[in-house]
Protein backbone atom coordinates (compact mmCIF):
# COMPACT_ATOMS: atom_id res chain seq x y z
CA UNK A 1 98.27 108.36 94.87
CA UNK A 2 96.25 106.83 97.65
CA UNK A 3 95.13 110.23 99.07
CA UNK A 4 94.24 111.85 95.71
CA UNK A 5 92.06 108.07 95.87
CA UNK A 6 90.68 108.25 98.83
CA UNK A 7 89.63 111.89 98.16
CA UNK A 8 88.09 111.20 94.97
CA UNK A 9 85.91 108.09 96.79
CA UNK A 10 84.99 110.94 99.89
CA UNK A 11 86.62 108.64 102.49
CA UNK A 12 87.52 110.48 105.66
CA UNK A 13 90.73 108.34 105.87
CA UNK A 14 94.40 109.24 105.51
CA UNK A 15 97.49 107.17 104.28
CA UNK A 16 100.61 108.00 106.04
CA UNK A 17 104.23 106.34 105.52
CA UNK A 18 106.25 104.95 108.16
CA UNK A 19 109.94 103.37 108.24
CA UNK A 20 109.96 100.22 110.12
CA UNK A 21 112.88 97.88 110.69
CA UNK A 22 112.26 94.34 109.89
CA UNK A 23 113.11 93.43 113.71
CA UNK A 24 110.45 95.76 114.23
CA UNK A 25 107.48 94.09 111.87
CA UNK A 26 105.45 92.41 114.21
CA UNK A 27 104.85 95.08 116.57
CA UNK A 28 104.29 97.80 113.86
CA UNK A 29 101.31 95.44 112.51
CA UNK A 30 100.05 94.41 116.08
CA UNK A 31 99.82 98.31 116.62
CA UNK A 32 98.43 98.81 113.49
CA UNK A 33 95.60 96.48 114.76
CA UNK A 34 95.34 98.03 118.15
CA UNK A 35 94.87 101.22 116.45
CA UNK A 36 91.75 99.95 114.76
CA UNK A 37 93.85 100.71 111.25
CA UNK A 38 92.01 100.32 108.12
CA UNK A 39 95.08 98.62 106.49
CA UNK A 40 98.75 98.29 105.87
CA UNK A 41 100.86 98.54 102.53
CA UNK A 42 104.18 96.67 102.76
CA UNK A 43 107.05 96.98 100.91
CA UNK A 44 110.97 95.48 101.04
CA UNK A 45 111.70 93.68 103.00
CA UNK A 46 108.91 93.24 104.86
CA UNK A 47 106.93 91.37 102.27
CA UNK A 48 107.98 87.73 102.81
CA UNK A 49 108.01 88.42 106.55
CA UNK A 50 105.10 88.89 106.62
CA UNK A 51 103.53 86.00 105.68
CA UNK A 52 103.29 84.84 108.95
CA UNK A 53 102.49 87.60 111.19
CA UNK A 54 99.22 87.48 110.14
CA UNK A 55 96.13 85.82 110.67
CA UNK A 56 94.75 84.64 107.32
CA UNK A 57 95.98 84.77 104.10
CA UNK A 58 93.81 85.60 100.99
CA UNK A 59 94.51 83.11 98.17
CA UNK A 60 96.48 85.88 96.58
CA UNK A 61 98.85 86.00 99.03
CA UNK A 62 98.83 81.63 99.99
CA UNK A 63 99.84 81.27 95.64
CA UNK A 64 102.81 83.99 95.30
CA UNK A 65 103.63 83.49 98.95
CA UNK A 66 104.39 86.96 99.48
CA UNK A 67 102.43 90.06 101.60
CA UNK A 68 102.18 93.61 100.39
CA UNK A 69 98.78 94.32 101.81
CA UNK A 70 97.10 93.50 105.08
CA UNK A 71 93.07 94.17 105.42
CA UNK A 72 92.25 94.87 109.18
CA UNK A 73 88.71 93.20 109.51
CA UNK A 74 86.07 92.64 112.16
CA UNK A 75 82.57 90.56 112.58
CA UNK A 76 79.65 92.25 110.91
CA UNK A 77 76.35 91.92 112.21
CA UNK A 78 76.00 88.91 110.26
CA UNK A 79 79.12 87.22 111.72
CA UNK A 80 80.98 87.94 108.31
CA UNK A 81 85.09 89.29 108.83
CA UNK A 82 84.85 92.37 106.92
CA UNK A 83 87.24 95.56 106.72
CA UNK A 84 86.95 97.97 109.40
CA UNK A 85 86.43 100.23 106.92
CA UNK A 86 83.01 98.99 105.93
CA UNK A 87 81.52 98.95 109.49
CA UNK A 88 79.86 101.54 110.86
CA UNK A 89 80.02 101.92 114.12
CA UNK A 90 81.52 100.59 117.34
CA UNK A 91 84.25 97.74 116.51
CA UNK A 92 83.54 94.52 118.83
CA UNK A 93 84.98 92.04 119.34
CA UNK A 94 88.90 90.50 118.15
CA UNK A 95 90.35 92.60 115.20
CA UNK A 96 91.46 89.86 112.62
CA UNK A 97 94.66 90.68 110.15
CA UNK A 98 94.19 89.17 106.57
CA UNK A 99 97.53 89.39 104.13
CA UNK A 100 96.75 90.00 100.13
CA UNK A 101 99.48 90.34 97.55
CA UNK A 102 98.22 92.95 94.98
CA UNK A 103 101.69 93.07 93.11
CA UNK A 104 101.48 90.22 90.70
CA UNK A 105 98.37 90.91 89.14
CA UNK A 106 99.81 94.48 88.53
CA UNK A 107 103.24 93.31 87.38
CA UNK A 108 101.36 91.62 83.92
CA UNK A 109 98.70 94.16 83.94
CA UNK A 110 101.66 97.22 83.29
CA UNK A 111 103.56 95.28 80.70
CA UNK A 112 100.57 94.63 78.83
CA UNK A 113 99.42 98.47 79.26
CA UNK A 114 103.18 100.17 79.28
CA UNK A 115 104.56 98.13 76.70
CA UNK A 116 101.83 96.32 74.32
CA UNK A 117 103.63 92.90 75.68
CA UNK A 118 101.58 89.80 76.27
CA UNK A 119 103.81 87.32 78.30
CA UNK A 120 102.12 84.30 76.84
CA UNK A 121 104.46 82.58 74.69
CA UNK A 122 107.37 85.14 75.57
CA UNK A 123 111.15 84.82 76.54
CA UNK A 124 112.18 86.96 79.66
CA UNK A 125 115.53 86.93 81.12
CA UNK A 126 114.36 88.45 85.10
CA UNK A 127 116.71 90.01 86.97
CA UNK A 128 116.85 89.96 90.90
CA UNK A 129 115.19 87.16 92.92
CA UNK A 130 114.06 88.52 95.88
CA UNK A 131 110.63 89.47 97.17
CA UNK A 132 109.51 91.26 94.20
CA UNK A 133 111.30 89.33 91.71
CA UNK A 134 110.00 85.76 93.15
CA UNK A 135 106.60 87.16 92.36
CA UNK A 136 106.91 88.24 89.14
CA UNK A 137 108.45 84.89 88.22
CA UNK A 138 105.95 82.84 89.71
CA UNK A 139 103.22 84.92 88.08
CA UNK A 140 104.77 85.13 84.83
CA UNK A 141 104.94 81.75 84.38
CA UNK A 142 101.68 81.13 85.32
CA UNK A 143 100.56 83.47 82.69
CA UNK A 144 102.47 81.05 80.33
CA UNK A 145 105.79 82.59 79.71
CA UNK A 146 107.57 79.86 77.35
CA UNK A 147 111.28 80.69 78.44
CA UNK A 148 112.11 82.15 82.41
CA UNK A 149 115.77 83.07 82.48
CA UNK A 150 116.43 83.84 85.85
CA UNK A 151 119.98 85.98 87.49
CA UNK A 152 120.18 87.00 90.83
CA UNK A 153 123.59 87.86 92.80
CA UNK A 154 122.89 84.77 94.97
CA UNK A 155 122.59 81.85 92.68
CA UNK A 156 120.76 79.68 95.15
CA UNK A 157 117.72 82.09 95.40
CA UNK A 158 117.48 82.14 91.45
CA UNK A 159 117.42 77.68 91.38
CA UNK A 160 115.02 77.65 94.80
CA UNK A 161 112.47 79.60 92.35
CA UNK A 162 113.42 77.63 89.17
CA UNK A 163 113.13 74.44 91.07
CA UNK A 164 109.04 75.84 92.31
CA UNK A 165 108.29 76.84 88.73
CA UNK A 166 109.14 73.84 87.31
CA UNK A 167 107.22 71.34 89.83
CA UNK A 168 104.30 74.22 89.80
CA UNK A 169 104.49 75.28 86.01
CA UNK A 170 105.80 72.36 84.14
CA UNK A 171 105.12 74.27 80.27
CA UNK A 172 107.57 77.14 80.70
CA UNK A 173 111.08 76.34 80.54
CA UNK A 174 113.06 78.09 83.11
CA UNK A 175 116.99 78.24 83.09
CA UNK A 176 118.62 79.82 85.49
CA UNK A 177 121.37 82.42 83.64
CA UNK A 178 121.56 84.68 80.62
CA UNK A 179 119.80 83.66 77.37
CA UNK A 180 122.23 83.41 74.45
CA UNK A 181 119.80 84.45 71.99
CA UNK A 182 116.99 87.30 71.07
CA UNK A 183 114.31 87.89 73.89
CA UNK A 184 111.16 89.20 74.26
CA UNK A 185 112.03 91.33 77.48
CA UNK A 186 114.36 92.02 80.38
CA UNK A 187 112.72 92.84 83.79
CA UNK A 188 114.86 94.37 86.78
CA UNK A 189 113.18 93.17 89.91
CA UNK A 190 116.57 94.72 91.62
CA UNK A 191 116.75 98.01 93.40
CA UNK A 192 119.67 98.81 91.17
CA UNK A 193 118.40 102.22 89.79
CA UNK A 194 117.48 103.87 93.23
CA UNK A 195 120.69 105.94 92.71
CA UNK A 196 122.03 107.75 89.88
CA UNK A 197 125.63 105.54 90.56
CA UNK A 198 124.47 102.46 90.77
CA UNK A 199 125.64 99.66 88.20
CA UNK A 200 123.51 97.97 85.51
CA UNK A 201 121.75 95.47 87.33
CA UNK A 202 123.35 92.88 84.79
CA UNK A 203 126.53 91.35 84.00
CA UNK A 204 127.74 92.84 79.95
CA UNK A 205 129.87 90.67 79.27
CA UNK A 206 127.52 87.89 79.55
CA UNK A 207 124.30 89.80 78.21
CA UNK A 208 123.91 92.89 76.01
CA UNK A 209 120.58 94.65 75.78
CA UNK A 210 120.13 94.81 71.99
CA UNK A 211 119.16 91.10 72.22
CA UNK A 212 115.75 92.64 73.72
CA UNK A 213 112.87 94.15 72.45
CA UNK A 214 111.56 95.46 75.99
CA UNK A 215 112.67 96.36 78.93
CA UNK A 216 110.87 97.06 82.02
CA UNK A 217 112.46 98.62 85.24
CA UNK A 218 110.38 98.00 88.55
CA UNK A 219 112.25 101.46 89.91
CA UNK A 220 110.29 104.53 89.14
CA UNK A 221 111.94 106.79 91.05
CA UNK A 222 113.90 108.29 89.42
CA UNK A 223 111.71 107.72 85.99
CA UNK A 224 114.72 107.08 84.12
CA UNK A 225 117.17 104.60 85.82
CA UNK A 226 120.57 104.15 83.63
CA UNK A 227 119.41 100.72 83.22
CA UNK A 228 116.19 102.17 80.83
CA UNK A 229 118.28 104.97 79.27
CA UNK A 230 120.77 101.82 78.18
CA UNK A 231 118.06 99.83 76.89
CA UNK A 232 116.57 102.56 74.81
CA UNK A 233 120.39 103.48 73.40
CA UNK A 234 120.02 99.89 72.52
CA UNK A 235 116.57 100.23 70.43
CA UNK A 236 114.20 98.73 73.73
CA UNK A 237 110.57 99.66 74.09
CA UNK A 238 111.17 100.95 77.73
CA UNK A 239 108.40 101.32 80.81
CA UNK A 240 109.32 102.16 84.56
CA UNK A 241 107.58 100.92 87.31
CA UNK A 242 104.89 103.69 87.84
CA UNK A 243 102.64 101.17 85.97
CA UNK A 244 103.06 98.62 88.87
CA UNK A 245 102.73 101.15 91.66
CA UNK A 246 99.35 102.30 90.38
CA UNK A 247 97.81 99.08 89.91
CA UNK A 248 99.06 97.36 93.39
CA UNK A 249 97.95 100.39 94.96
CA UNK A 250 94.42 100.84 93.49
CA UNK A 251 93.97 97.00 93.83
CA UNK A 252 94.82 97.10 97.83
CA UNK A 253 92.26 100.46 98.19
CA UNK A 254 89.37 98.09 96.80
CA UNK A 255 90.22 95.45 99.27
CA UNK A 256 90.35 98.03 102.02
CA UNK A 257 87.53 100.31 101.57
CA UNK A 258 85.20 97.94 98.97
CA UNK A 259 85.25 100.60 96.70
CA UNK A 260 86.35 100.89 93.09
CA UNK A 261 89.16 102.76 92.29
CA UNK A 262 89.54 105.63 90.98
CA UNK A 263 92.56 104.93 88.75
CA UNK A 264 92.48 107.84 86.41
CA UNK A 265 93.08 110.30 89.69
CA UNK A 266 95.26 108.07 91.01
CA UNK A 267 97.53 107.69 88.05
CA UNK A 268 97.31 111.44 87.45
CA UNK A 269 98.16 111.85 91.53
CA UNK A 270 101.61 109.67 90.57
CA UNK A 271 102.48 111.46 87.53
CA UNK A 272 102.56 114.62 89.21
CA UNK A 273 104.54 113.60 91.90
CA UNK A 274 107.24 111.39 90.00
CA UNK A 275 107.36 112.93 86.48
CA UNK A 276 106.27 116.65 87.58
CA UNK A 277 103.34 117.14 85.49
């Protein structure tokens, strides 16, 4: 996705992937820097670990407290911190790391596109409250979702979020369990899916899919978890995570390269890759 981007925008640059262990974090950014990187993607669990292993934080990051994107800037000529990858020429002077989260934006912008759903006014029962789920929480509700059921394995994780929405978001109600009645969608912010095996990332007994209209996995590899081919057994409008990938992703190459993005090759790039096509 971000090569078939960066291709498209004629950027001489190159994304690569690396595995780094959390223990680890700090000196993969801090030779990310020394490297004169353009940027960094983040994903699990480096996301909330972030957040303070770097030297600013864009508001984006400072209101879901979470980092999936760090923007390596220097001084311009004009004494402005701007992304290495707009200056031209030799980089002097201190190399300054600046932590964006591009995923909640993307989160509401792929259930609106993927599944027609506007969370305004909605009930959503969210499942998993970790890094990813904590955002998508916090964002839905302040896009105005009326009812926030949240269910994570750890209850305490699930009422530490309830308790921030509430003194943050007063107008959505937020419960922290299964809802007992019809919903608008269920969300799995869980890496339940990753493997064919795994469980539904919800207890049956105590919710049954049929009480949704929509459900939306976060996994997208593979492009069918059992937890979508359950919900559309059960009559769901279904979506996978692809969505969410793109839009992060195209968000964090404007912030790095000051470009738009080009989201048609990029979505076509993921397609390809995930779905074959």
């Amino acid at each position: 996705m971000q090569n078939a981007g960066l291709a498209a925008l004629g950027l001489d640059w190159r994304y690569v992937a690396g595995e780094v262990h959390p223990d680890d974090l700090r000196a993969a950014i801090e030779g990310a820097r020394a490297m004169k990187f353009v940027g960094l993607n983040l994903t699990v669990p480096h996301k909330l670990l972030a957040v303070g292993m770097v030297d600013a934080l864009d508001e984006s990051a400072r209101v879901w407290g979470a980092v999936n994107t760090i923007r390596f800037e220097a001084h311009d000529a004009e004494g402005r911190w701007v992304s290495l990858g707009q200056i031209h020429g030799p980089i002097n002077g201190p190399v300054h790391a600046r932590g964006f989260n591009t995923d909640a934006d993307a989160i509401t912008r792929s259930l609106r596109e993927d599944l027609g759903l506007e969370p305004h006014g909605a009930r959503v029962l969210l499942l998993g409250a970790g890094g990813a789920g904590r955002v998508a929480a916090l964002k839905l509700a302040a896009d105005g979702v009326a009812h926030l059921f949240l269910v994570n394995r750890t209850a305490s994780k699930a009422e530490e979020i309830a308790a921030e929405i509430r003194a943050r978001h007063g107008r959505t109600e937020v419960v922290v369990g299964y809802p007992t009645g019809a919903i608008d969608l269920v969300l799995n912010a869980t890496s339940l899916g990753l493997k064919h095996d795994d469980p539904l990332p919800f207890d049956p007994e105590k919710f049954r899919l049929m009480q949704a209209t929509a459900a939306y996995d976060m996994v997208y590899r593979p492009a069918v978890t059992p937890f979508l081919a359950a919900a559309k057994t059960a009559g769901c409008q279904v979506a996978n995570g692809l969505g969410m990938l793109l839009y992060q992703g195209a968000k964090a190459l404007e912030i790095w390269s000051g470009k738009a993005a080009p989201v048609a090759v990029m979505r076509r790039a993921l397609e390809q890759n995930i779905y074959g096509r």
